[in-house]
N, C-alpha and C. Protein backbone atom coordinates (compact mmCIF):
# COMPACT_ATOMS: atom_id res chain seq x y z
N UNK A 1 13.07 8.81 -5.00
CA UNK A 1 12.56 9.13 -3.70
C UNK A 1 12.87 10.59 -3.35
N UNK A 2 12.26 11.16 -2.67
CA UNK A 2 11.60 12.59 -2.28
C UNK A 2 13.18 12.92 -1.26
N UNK A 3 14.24 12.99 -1.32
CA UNK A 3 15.31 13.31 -0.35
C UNK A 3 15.16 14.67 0.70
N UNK A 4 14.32 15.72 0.13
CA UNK A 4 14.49 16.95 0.35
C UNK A 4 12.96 17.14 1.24
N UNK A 5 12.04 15.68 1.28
CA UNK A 5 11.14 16.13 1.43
C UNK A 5 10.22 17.10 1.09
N UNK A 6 10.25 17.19 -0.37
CA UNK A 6 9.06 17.68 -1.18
C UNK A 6 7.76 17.28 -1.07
N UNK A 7 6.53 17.97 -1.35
CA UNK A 7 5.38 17.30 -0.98
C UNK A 7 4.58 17.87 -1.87
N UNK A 8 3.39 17.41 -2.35
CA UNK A 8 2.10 17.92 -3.22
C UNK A 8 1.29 17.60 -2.46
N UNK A 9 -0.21 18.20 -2.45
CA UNK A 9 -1.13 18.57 -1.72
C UNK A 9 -1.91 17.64 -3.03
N UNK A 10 -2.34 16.66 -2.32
CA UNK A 10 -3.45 15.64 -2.74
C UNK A 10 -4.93 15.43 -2.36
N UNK A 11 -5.80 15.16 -2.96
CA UNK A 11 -7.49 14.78 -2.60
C UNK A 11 -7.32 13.80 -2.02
N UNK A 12 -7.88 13.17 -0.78
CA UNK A 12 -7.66 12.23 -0.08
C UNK A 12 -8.58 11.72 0.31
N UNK A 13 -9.28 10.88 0.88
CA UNK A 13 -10.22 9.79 1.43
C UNK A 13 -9.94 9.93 2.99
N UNK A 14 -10.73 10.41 3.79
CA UNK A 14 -10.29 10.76 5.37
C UNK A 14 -11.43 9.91 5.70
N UNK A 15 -11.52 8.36 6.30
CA UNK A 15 -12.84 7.79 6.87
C UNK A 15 -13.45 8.22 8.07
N UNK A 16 -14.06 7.78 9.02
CA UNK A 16 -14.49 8.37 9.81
C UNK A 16 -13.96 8.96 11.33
N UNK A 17 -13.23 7.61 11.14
CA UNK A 17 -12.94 7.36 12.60
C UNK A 17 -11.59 7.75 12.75
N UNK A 18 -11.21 8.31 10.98
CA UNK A 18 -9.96 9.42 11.80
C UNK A 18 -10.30 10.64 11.53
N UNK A 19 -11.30 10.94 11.45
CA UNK A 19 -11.61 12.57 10.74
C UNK A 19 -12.17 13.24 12.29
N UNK A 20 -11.74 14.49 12.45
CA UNK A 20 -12.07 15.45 13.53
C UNK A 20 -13.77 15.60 13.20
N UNK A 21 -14.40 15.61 12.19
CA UNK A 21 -15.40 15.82 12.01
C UNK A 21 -16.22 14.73 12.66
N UNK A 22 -15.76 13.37 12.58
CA UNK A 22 -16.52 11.89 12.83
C UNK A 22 -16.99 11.19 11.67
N UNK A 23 -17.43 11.82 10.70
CA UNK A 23 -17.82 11.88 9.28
C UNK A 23 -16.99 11.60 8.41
N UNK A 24 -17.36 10.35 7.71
CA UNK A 24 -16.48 10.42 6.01
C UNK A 24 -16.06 11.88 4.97
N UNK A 25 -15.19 11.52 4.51
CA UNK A 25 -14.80 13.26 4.10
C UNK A 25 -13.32 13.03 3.03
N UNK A 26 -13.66 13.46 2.41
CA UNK A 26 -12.28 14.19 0.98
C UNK A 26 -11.60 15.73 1.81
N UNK A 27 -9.98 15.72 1.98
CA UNK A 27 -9.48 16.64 1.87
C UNK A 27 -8.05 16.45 1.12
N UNK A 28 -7.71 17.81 1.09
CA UNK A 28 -6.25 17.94 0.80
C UNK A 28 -5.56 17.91 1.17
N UNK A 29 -4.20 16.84 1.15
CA UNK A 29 -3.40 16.47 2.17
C UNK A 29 -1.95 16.37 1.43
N UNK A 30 -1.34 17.00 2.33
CA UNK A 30 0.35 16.64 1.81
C UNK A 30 1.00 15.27 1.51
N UNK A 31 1.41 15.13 0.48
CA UNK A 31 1.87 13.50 0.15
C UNK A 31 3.58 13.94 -0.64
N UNK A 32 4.29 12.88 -0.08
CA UNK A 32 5.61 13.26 -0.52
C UNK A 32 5.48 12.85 -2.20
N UNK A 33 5.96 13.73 -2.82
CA UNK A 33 5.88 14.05 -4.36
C UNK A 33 5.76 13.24 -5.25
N UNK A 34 7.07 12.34 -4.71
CA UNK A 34 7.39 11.29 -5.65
C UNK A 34 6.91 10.27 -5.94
N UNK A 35 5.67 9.89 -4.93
CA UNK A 35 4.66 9.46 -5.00
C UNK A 35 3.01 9.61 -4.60
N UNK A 36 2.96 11.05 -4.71
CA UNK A 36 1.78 11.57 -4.85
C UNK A 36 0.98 11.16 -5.82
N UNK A 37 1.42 10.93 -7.58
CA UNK A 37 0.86 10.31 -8.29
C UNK A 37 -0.07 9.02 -7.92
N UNK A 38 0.54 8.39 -7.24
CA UNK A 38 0.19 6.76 -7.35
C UNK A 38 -1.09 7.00 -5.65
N UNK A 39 -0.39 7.85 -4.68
CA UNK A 39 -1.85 8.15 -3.73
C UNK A 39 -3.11 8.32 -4.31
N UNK A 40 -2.79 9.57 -5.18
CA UNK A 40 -3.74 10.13 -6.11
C UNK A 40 -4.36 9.34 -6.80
N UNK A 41 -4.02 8.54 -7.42
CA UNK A 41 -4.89 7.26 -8.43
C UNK A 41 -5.39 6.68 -7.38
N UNK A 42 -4.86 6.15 -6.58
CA UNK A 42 -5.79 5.17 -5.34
C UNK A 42 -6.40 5.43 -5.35
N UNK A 43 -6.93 6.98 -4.50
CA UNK A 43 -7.80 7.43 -3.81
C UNK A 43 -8.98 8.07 -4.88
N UNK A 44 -8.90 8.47 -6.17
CA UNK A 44 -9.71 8.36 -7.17
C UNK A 44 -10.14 7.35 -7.75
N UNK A 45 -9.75 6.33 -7.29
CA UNK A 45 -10.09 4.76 -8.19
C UNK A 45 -11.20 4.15 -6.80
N UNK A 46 -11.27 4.81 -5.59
CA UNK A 46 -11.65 4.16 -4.63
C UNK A 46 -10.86 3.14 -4.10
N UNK A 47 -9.69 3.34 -3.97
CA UNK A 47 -8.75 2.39 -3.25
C UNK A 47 -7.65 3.40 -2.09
N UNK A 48 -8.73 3.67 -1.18
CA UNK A 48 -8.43 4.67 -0.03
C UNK A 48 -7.24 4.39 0.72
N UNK A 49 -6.34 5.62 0.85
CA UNK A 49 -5.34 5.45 1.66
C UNK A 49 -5.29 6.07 2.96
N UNK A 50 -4.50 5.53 4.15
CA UNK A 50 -4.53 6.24 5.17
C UNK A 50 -2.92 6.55 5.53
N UNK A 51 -2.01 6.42 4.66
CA UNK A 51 -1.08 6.69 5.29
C UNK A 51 0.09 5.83 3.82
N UNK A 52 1.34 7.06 3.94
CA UNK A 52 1.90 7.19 2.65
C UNK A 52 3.65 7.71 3.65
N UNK A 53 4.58 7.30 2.80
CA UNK A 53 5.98 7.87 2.80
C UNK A 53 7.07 6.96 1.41
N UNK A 54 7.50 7.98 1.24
CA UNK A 54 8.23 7.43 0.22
C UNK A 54 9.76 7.24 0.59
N UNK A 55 9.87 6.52 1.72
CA UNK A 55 11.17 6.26 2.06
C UNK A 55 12.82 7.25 2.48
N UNK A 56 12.47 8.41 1.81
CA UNK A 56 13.65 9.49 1.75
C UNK A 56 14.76 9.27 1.62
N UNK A 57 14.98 7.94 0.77
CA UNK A 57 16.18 7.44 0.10
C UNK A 57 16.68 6.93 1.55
N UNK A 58 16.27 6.09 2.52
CA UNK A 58 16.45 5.74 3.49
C UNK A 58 16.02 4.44 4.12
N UNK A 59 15.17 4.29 3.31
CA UNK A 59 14.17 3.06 3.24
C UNK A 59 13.23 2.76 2.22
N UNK A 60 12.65 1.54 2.31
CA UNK A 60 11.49 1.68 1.62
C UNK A 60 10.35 2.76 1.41
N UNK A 61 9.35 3.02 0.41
CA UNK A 61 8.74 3.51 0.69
C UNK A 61 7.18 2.62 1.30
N UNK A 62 6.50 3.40 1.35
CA UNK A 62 5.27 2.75 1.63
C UNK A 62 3.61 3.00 1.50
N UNK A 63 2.89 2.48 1.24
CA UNK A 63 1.61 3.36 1.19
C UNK A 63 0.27 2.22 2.12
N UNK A 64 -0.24 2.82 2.98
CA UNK A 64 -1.01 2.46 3.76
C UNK A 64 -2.62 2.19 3.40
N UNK A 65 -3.28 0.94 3.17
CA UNK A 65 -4.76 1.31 2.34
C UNK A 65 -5.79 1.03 3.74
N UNK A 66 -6.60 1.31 3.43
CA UNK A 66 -7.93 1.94 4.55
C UNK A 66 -8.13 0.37 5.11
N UNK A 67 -7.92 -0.47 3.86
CA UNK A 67 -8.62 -1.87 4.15
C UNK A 67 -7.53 -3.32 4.57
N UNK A 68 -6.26 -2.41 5.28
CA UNK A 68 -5.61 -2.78 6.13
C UNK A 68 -4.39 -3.55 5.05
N UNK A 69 -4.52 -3.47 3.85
CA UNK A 69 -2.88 -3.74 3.20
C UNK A 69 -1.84 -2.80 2.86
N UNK A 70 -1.27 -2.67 2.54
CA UNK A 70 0.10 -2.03 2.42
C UNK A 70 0.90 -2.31 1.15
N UNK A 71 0.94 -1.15 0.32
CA UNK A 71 1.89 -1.40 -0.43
C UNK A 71 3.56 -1.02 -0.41
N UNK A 72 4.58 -1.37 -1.18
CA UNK A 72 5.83 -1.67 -0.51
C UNK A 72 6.65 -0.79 -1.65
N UNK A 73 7.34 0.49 -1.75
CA UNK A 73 7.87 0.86 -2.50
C UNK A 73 8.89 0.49 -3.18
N UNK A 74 9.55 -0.08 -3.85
CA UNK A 74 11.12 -0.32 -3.89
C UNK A 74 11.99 -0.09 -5.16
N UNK A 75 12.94 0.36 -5.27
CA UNK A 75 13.38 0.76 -6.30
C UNK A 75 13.43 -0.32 -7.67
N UNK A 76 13.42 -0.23 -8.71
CA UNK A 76 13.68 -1.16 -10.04
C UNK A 76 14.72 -2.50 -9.86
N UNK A 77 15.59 -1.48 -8.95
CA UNK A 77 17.02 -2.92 -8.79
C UNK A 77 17.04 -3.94 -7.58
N UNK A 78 16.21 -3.19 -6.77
CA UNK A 78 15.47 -4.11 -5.66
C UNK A 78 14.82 -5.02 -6.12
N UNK A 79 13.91 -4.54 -6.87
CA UNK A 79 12.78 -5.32 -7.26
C UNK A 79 12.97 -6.42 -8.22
N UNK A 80 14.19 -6.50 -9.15
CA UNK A 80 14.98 -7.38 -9.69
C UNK A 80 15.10 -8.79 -8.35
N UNK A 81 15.28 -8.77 -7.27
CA UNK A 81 15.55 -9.46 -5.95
C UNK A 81 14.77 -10.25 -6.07
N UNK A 82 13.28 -9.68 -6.01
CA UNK A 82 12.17 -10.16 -5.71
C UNK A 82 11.84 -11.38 -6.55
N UNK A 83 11.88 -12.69 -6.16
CA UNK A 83 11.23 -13.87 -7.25
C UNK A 83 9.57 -14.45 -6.64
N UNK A 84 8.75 -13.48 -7.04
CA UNK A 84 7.33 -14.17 -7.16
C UNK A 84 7.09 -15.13 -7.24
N UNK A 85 7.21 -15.99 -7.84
CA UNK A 85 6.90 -17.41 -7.81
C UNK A 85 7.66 -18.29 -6.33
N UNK A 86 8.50 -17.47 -5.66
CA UNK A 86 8.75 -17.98 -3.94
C UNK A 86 8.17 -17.29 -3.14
N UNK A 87 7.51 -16.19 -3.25
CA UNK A 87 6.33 -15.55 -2.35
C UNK A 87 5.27 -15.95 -2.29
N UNK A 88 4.97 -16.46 -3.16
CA UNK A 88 3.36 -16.54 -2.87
C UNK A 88 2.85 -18.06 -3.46
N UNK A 89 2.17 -18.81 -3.04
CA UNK A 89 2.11 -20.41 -3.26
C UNK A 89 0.18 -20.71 -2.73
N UNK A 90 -0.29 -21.22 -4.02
CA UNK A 90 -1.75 -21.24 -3.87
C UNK A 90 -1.61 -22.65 -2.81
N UNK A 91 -3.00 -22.12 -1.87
CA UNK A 91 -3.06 -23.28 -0.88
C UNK A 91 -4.38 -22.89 -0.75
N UNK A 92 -5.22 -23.98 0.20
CA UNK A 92 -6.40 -23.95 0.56
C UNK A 92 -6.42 -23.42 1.74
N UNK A 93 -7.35 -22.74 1.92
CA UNK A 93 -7.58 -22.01 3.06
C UNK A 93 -8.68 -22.96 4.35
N UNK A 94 -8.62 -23.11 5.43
CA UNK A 94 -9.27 -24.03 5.57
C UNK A 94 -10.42 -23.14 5.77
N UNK A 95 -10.72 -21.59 6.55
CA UNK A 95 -11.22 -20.94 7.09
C UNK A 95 -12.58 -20.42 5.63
N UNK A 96 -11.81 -20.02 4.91
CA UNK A 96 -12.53 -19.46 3.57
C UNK A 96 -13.06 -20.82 2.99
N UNK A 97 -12.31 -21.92 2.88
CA UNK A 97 -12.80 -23.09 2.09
C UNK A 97 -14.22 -23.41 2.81
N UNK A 98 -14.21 -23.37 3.98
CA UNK A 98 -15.85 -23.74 4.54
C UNK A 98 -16.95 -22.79 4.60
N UNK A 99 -16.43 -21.17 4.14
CA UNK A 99 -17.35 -20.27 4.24
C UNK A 99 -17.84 -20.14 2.73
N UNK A 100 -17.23 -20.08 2.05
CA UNK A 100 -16.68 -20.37 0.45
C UNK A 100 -16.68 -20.90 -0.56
N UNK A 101 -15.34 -21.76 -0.37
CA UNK A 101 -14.91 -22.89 -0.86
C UNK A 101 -14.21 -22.12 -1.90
N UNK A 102 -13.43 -20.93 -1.64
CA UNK A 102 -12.60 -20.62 -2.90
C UNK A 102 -10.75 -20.84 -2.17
N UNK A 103 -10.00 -20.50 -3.10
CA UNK A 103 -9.32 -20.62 -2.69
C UNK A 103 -8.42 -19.42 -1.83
N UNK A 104 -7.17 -19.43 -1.08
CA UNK A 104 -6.12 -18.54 -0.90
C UNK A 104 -4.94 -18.34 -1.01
N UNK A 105 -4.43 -17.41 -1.17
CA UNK A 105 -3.04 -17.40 -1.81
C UNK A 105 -2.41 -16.80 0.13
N UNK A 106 -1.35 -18.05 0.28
CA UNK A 106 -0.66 -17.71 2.15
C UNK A 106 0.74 -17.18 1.31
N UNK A 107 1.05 -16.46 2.10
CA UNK A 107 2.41 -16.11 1.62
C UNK A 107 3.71 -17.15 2.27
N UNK A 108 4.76 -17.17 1.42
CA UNK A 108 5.79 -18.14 2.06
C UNK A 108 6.70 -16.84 2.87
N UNK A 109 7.61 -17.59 3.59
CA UNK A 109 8.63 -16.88 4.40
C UNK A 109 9.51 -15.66 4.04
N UNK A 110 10.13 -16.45 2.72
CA UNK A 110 11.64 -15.98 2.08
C UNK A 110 11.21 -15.32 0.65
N UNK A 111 11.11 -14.35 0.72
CA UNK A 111 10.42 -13.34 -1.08
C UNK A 111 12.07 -13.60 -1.75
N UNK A 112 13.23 -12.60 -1.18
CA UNK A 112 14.25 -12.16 -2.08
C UNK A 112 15.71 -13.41 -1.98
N UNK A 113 15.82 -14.20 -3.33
CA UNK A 113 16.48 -14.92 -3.65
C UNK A 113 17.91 -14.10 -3.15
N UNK A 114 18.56 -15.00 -3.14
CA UNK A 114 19.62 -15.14 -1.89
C UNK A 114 21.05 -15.30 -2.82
């Protein structure tokens, strides 16, 4: 994580309705370093971000996507914590099952084993 607040100047995905222009638009935008890489792939893969921090050894980090999810930074030994198979538990959706009929994955309560 970026302690010093370092930053690289990234190509970015600016949608409309936050751009001064009003207009969809690519600029260059400061992204803290240490994960500028991984903005950068998003936003070239078409997986637009609106909002990024890499924690400053203070917290998590985080990265914000256009289409309202969030990814969750966390270090290697954190992430050891994490047991997937208690996060996430296939269930039927009742909402999607009638529009649908596929399924959804609800998240459970408790992610990090105890």
């Amino acid at each position: 994580m970026c302690q010093d607040r370092e930053s690289r100047r990234v190509l970015v995905f600016i949608p409309a309705r936050l751009s001064y222009t009003g207009e969809d638009r690519f600029d260059m935008k400061p992204i803290d370093a240490c994960i500028a890489d991984i903005v950068e792939v998003l936003n070239f893969n078409g997986i637009y971000t609106t909002q990024s921090c890499c924690g400053h050894g203070k917290c998590n980090g985080s990265i914000q996507l256009l289409d309202g999810r969030e990814l969750i930074i966390v270090s290697s030994k954190q992430s050891q914590k994490v047991d997937v198979t208690k996060c996430y538990t296939p269930t039927k959706c009742k909402y999607l099952e009638q529009a649908s009929g596929v399924e959804d994955w609800c998240p459970r309560e408790k992610c990090v084993r105890e």
